[in-house]
C-alpha atoms as a PDB file:
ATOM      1  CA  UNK A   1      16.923  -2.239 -28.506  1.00  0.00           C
ATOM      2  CA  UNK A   2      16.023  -4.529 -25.412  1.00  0.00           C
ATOM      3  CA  UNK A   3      12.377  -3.939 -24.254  1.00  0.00           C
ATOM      4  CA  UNK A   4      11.659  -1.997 -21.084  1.00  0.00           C
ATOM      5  CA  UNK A   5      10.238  -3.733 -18.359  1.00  0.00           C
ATOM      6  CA  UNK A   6       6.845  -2.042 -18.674  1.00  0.00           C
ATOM      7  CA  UNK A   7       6.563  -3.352 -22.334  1.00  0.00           C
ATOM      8  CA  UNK A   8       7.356  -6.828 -20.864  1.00  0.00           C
ATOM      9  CA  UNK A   9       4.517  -6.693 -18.170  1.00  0.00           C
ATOM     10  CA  UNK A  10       2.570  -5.600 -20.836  1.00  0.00           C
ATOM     11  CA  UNK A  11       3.487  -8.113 -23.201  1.00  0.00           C
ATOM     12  CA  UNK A  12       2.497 -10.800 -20.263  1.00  0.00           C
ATOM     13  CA  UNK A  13      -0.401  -9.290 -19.686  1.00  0.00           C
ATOM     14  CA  UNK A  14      -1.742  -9.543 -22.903  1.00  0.00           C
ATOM     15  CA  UNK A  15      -1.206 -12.791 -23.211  1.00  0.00           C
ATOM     16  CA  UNK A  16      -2.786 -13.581 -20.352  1.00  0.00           C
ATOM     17  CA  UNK A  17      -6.024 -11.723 -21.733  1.00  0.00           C
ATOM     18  CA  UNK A  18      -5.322 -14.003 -24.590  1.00  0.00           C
ATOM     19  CA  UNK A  19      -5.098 -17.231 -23.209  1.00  0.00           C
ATOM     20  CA  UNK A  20      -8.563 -16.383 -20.811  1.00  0.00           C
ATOM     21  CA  UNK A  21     -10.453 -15.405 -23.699  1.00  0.00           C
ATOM     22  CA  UNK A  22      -9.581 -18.502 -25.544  1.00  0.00           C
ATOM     23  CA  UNK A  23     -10.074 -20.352 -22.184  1.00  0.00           C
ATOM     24  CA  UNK A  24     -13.464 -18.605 -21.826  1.00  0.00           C
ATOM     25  CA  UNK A  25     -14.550 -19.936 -25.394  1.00  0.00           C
ATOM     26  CA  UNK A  26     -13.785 -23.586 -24.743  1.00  0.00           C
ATOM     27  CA  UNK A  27     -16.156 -23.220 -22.077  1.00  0.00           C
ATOM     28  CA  UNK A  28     -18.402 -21.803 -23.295  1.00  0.00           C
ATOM     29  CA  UNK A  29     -18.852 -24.085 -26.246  1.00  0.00           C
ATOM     30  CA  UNK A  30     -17.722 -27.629 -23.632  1.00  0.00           C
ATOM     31  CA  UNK A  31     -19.444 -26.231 -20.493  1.00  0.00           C
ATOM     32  CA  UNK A  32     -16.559 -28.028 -19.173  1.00  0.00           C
ATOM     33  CA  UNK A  33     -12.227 -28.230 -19.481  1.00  0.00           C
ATOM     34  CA  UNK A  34      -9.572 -29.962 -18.539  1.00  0.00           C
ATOM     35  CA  UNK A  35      -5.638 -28.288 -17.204  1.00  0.00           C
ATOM     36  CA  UNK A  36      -4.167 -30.671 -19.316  1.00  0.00           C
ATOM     37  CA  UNK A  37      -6.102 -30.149 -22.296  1.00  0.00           C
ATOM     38  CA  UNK A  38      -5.364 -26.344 -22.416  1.00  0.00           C
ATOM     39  CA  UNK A  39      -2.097 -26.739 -21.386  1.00  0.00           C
ATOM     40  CA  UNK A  40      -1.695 -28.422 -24.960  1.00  0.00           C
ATOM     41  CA  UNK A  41      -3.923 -26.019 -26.784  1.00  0.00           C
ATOM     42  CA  UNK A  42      -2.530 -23.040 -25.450  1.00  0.00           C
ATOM     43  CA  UNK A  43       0.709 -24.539 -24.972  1.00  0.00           C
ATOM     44  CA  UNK A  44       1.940 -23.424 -21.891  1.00  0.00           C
ATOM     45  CA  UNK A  45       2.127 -25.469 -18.942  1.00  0.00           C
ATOM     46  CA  UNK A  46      -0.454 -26.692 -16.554  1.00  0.00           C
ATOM     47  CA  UNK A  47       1.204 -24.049 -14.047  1.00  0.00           C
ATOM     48  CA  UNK A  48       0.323 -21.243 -16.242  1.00  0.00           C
ATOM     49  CA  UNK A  49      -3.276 -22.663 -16.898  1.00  0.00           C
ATOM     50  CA  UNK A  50      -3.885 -23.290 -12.868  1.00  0.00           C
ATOM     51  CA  UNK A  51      -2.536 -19.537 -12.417  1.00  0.00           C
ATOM     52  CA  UNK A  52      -5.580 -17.926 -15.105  1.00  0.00           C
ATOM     53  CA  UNK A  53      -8.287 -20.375 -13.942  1.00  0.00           C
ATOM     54  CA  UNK A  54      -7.859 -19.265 -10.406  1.00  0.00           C
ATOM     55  CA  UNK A  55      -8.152 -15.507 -11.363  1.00  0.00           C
ATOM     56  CA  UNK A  56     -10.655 -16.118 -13.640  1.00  0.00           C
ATOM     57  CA  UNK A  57     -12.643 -17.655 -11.215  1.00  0.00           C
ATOM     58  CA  UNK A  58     -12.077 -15.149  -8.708  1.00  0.00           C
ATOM     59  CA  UNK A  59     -13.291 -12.484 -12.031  1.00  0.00           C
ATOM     60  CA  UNK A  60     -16.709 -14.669 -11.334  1.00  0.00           C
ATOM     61  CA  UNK A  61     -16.260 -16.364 -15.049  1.00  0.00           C
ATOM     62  CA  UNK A  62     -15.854 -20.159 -13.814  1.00  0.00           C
ATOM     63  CA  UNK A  63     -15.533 -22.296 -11.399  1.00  0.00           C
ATOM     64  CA  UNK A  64     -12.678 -24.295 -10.476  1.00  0.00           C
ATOM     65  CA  UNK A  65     -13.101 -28.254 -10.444  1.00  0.00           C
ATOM     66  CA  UNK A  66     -10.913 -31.065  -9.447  1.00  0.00           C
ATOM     67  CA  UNK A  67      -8.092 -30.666 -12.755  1.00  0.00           C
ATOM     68  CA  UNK A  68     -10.058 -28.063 -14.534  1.00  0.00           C
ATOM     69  CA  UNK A  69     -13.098 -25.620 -14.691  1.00  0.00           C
ATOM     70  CA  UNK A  70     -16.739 -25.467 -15.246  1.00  0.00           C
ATOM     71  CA  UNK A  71     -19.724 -23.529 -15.980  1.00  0.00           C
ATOM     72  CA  UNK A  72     -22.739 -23.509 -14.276  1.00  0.00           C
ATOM     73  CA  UNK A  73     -25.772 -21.355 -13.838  1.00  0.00           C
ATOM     74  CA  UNK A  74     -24.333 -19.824 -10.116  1.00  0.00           C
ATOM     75  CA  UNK A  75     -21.919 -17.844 -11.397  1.00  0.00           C
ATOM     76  CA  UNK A  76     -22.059 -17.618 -15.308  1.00  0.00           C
ATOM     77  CA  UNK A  77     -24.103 -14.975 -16.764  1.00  0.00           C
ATOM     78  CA  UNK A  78     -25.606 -14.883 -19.864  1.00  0.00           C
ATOM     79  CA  UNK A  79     -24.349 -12.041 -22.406  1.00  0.00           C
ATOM     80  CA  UNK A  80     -24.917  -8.721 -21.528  1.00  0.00           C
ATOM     81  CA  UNK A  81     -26.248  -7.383 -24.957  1.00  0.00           C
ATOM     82  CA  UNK A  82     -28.353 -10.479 -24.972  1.00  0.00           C
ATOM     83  CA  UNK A  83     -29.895  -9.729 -21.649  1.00  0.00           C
ATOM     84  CA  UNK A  84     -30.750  -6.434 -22.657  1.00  0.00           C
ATOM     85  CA  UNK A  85     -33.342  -7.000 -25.126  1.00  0.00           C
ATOM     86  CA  UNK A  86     -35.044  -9.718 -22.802  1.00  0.00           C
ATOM     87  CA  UNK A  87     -38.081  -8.273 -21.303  1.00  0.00           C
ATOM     88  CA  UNK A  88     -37.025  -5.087 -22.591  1.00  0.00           C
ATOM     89  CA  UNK A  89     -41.005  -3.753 -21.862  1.00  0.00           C
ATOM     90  CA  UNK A  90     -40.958  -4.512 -18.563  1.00  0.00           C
ATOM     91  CA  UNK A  91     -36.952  -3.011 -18.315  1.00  0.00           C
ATOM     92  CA  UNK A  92     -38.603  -0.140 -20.281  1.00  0.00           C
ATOM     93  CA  UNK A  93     -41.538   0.494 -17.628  1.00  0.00           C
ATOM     94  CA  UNK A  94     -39.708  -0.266 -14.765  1.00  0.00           C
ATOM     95  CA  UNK A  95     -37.031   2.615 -15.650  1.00  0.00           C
ATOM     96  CA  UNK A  96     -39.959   4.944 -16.699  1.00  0.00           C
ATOM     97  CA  UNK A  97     -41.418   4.914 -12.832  1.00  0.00           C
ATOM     98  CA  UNK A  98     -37.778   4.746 -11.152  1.00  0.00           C
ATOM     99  CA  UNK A  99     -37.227   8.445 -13.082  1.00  0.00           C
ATOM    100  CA  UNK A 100     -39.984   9.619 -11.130  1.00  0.00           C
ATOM    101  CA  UNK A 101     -38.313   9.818  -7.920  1.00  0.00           C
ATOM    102  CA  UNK A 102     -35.057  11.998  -9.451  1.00  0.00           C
ATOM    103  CA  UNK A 103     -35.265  15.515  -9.377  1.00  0.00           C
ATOM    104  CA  UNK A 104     -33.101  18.151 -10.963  1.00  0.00           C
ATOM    105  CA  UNK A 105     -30.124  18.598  -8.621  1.00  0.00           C
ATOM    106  CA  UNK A 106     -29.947  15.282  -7.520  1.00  0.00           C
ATOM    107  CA  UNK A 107     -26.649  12.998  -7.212  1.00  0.00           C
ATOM    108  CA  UNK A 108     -27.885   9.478  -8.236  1.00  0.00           C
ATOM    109  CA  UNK A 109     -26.145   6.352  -8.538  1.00  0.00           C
ATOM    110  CA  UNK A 110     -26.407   3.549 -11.492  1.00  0.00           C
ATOM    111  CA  UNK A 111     -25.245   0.289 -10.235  1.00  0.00           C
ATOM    112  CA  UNK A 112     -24.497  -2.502 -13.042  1.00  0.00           C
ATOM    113  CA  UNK A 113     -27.592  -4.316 -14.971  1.00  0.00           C
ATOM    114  CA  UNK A 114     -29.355  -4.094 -18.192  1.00  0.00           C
ATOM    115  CA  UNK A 115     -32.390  -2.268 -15.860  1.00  0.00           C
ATOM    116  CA  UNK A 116     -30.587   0.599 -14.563  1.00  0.00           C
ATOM    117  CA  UNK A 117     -29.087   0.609 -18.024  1.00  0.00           C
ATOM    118  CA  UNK A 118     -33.000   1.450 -19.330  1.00  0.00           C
ATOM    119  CA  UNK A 119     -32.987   3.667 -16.693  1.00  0.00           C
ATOM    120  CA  UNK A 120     -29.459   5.550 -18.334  1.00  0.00           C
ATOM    121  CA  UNK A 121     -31.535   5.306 -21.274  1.00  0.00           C
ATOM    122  CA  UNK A 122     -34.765   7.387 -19.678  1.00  0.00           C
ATOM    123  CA  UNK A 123     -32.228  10.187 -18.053  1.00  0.00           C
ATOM    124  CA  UNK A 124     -29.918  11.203 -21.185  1.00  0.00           C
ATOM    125  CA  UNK A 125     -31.859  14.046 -22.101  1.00  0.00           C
ATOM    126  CA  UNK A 126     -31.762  15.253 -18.029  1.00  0.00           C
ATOM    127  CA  UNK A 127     -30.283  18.181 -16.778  1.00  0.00           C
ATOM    128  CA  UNK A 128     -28.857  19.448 -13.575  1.00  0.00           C
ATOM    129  CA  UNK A 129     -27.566  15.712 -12.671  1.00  0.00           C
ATOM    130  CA  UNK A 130     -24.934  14.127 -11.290  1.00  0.00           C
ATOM    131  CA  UNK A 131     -24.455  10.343 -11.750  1.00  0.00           C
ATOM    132  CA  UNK A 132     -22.361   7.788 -10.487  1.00  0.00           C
ATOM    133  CA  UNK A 133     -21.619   4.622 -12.033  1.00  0.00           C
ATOM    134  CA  UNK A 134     -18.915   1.405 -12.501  1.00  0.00           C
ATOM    135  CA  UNK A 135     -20.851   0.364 -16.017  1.00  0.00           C
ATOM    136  CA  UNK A 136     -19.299   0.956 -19.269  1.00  0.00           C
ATOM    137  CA  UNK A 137     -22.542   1.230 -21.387  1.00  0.00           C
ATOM    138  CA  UNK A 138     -23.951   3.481 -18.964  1.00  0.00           C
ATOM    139  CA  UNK A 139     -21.347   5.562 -19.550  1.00  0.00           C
ATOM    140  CA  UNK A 140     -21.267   5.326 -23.133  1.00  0.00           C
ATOM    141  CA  UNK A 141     -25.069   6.080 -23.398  1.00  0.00           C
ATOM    142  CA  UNK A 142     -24.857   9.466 -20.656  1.00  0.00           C
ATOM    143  CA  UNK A 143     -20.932  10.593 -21.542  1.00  0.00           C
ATOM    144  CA  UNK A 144     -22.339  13.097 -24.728  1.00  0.00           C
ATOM    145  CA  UNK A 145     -25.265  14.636 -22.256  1.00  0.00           C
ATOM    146  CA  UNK A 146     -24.868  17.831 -21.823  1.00  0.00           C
ATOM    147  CA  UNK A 147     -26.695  18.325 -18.592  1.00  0.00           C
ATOM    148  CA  UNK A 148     -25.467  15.318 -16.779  1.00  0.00           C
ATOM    149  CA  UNK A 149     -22.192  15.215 -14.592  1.00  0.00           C
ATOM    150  CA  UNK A 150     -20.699  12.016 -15.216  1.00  0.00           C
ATOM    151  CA  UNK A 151     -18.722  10.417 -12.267  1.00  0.00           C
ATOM    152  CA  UNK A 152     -17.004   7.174 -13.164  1.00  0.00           C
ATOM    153  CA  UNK A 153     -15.443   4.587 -10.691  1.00  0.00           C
ATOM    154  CA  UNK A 154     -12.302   3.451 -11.845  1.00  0.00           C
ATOM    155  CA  UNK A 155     -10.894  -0.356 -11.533  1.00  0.00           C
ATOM    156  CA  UNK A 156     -10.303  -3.467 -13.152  1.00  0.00           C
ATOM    157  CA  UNK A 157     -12.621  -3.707 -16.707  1.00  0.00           C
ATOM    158  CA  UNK A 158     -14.534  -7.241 -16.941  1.00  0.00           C
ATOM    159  CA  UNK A 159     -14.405  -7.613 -20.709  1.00  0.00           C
ATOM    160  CA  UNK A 160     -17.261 -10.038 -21.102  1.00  0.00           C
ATOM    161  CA  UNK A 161     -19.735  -7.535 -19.224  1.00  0.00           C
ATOM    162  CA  UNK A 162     -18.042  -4.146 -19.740  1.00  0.00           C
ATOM    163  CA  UNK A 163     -18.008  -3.343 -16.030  1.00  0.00           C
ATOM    164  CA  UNK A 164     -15.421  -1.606 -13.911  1.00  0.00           C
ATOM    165  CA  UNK A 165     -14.852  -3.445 -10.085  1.00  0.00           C
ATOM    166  CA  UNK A 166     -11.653  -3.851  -7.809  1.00  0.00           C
ATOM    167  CA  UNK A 167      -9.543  -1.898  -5.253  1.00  0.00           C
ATOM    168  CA  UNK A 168     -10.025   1.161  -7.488  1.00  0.00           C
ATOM    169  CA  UNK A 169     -13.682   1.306  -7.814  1.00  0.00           C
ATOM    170  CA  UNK A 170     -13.905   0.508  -4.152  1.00  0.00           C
ATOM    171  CA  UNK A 171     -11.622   3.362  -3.006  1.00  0.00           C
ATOM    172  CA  UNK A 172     -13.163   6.118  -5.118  1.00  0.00           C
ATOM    173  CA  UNK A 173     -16.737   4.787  -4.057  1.00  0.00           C
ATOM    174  CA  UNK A 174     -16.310   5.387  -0.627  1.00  0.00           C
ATOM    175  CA  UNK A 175     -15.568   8.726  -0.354  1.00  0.00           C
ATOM    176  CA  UNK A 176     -18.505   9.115  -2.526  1.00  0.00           C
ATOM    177  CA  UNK A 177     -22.778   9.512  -1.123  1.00  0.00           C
ATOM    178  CA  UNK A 178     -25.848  10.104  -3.234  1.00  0.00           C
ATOM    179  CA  UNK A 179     -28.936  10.516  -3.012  1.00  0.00           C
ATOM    180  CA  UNK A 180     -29.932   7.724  -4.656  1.00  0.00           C
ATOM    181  CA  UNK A 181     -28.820   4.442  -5.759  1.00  0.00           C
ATOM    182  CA  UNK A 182     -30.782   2.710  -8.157  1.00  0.00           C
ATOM    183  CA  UNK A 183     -29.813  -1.281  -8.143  1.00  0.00           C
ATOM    184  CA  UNK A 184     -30.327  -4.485 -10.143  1.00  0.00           C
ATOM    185  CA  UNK A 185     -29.778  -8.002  -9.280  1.00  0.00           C
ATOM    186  CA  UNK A 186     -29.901 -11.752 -11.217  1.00  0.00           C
ATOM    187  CA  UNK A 187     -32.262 -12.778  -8.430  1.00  0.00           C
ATOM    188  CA  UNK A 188     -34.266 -11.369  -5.444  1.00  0.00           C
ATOM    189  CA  UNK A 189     -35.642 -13.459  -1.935  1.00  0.00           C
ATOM    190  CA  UNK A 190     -37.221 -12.239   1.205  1.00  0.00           C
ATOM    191  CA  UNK A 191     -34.469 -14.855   2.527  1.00  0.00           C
ATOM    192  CA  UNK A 192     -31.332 -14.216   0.383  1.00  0.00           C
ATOM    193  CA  UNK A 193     -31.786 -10.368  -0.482  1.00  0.00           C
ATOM    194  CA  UNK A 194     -31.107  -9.275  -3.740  1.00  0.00           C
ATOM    195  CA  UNK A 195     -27.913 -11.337  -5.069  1.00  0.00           C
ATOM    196  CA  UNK A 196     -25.237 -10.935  -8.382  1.00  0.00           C
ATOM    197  CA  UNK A 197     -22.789 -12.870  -9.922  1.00  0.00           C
ATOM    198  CA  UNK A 198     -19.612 -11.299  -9.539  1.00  0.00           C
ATOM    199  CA  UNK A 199     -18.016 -10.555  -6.246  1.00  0.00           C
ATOM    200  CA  UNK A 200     -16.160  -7.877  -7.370  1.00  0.00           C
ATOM    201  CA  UNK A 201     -18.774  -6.014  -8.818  1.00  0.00           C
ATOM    202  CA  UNK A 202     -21.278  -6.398  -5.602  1.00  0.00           C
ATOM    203  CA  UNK A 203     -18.256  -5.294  -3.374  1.00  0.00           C
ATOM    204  CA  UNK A 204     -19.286  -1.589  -4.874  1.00  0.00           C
ATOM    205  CA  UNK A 205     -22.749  -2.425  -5.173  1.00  0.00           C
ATOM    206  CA  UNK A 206     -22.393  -2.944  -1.080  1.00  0.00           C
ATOM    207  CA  UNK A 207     -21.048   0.075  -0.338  1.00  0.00           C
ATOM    208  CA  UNK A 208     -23.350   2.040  -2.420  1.00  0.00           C
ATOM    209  CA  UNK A 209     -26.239   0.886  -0.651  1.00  0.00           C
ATOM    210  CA  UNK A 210     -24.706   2.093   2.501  1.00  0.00           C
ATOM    211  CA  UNK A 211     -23.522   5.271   0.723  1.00  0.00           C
ATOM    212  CA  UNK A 212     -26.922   6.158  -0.449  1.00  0.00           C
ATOM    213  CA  UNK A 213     -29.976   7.729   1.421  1.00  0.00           C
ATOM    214  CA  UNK A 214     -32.525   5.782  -0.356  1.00  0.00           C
ATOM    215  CA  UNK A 215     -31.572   2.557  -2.084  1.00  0.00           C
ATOM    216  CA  UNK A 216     -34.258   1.464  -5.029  1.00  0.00           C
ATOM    217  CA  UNK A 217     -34.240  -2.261  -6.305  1.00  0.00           C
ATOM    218  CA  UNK A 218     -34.953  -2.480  -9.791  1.00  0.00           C
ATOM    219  CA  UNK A 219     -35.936  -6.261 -11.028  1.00  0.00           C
ATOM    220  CA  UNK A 220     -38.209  -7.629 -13.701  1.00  0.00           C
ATOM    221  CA  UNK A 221     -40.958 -10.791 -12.510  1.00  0.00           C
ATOM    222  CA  UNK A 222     -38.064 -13.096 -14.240  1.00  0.00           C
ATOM    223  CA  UNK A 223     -35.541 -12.213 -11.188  1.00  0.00           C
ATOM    224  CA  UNK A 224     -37.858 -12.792  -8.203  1.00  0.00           C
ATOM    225  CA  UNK A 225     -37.488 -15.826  -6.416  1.00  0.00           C
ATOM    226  CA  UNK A 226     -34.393 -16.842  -7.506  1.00  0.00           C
ATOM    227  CA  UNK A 227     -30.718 -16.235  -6.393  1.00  0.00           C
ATOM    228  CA  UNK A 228     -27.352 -15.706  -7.667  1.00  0.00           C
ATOM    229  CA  UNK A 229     -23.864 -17.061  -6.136  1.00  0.00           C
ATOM    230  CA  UNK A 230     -23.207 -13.352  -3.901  1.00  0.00           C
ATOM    231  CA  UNK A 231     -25.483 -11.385  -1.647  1.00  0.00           C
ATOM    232  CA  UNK A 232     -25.759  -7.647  -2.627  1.00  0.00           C
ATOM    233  CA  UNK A 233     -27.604  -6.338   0.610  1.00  0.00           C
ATOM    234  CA  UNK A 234     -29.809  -7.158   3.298  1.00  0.00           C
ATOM    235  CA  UNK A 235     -33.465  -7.245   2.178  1.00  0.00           C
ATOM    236  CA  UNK A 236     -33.937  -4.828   4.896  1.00  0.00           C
ATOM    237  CA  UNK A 237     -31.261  -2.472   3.100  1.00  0.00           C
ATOM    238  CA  UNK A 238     -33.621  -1.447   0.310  1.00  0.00           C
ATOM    239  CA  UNK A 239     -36.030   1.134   0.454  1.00  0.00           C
ATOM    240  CA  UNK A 240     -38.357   0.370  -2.629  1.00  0.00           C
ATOM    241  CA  UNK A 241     -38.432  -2.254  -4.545  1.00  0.00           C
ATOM    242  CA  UNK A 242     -39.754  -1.444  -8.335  1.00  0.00           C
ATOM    243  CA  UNK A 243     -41.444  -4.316 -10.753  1.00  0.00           C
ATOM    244  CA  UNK A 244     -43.713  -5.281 -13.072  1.00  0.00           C
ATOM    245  CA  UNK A 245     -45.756  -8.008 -11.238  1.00  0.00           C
ATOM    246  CA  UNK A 246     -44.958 -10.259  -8.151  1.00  0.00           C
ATOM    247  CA  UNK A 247     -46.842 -13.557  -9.024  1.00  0.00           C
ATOM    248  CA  UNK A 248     -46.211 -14.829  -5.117  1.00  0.00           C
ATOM    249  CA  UNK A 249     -48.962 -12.540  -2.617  1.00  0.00           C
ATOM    250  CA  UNK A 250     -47.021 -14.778   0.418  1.00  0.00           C
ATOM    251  CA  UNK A 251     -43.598 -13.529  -1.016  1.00  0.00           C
ATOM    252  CA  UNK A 252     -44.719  -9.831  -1.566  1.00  0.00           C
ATOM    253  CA  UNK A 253     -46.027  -9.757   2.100  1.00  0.00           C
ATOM    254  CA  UNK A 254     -42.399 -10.627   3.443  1.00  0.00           C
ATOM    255  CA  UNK A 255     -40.994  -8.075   1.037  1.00  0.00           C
ATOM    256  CA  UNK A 256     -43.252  -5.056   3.079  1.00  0.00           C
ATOM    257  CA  UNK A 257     -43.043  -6.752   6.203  1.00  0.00           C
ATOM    258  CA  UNK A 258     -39.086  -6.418   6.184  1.00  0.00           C
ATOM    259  CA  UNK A 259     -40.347  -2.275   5.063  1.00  0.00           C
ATOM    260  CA  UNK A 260     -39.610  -2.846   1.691  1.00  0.00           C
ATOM    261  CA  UNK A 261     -41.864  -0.546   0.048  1.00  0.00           C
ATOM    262  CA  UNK A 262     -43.263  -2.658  -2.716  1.00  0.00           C
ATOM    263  CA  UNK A 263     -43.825  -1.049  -6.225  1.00  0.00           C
ATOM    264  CA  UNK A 264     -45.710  -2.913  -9.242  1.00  0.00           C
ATOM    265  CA  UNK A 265     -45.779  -1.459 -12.456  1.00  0.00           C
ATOM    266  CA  UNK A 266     -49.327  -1.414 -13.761  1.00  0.00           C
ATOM    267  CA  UNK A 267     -48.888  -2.357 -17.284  1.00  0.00           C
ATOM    268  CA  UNK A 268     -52.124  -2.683 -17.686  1.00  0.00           C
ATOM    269  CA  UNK A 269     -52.714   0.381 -19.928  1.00  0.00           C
ATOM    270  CA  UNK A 270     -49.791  -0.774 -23.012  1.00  0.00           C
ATOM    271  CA  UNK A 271     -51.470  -4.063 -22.951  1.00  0.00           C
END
């Protein structure tokens, strides 16, 4: 019986999941490849590999080079379960004070990050919610709580980070306000603003911070002073920033100058 053309496209397209996750690997274990080199691996041809590279690297997962790809600390993330045990005390702290400023009733929205993740983590057993995410763990860890309405933007699933973005995501999101929007970055600078990897993703994150009437930053001492490849907001976009310690008093003062409302976990106390 000759296959329909849905199973066809289908058939393509999971190859082409395939071939990127086999690309991905090479990478990750070479930092670097070569289009003729996985046009022999993969055995396809150099067409084919050109084609996945280019949408991979518009996925944020590499970046294209003169006849092949690359890794490289703007735009490759480390793993996500990884990330979420690092500084998982400060993660832990930072969520506990962020739940503070939720109150029953509220519509709040969880943008993608292992911090607003702790946060997910802080509101399970909440009730009279209403939350808004694109993350996949998020809503794994909130889908089985009873007094949470769970709002999901659809879109295109990042496999390696379990996150939803694209046209989908976008459209849903912007018939959509909150009260809230709790945020996380890779990096944060008076100058640059909080900043992400993935375009895709801080597309959403974008309109979110428009779409919410108070935006709160949530970022570790590891992500200040450094950037990521894509700009999430204006500085000036935020409302209140929420961390465990800013080591720079010079880089602090620019943070409350743009009215940033700085505020710095005093950890003190589990020490």
């Amino acid at each position: 019986m000759p296959l329909s053309c849905y199973e066809l496209e289908k058939g393509e397209m999971d190859m082409t999941e395939v071939r990127k996750s086999k690309i991905l690997e090479t990478l990750r274990a070479k930092r670097s490849v070569r289009i003729m080199d996985l046009s022999k691996q993969l055995r396809v041809s150099r067409e084919t590999i050109r084609k996945d590279l280019a949408e991979m690297e518009q996925e944020g997962l590499l970046r294209k080079t003169y006849g092949g790809a690359v890794l490289d600390e703007a735009n490759v993330e480390t793993d996500y379960d990884r990330r979420r045990g690092e500084s998982d005390a400060a993660k832990k702290a930072i969520a506990q004070r962020a739940v503070k400023f939720i109150e029953p009733g509220d519509t709040i929205y969880l943008d993608y990050g292992t911090t607003t993740y702790a946060l997910a983590e802080q509101l399970a057993n909440s009730t009279g919610l209403t939350v808004v995410t694109n993350t996949i763990p998020i809503v794994n860890r909130l889908i089985h709580s009873p007094g949470i309405e769970l709002i999901i933007l659809g879109g295109n699933v990042r496999k390696n980070e379990d996150s939803l973005f694209g046209s989908l995501g976008l459209n849903s999101a912007s018939d959509i306000f909150v009260d809230i929007g709790f945020f996380g970055c890779a990096g944060i600078t008076p100058q640059a603003g909080p900043t992400n990897y993935h375009m895709g993703e801080i597309e959403i994150s974008k309109l979110m911070v428009a779409h919410s009437r108070t935006s709160i930053l949530l970022a570790d001492a590891s992500k200040i002073g450094r950037s990521a490849l894509y700009r999430t907001s204006e500085i000036a976009d935020i409302d209140i920033f929420i961390t465990d310690d800013i080591d720079d008093s010079a880089m602090e003062t620019e943070f409350t100058e743009a009215n940033v409302e700085v505020i710095k976990i005093d950890r003190s106390k589990d020490e």
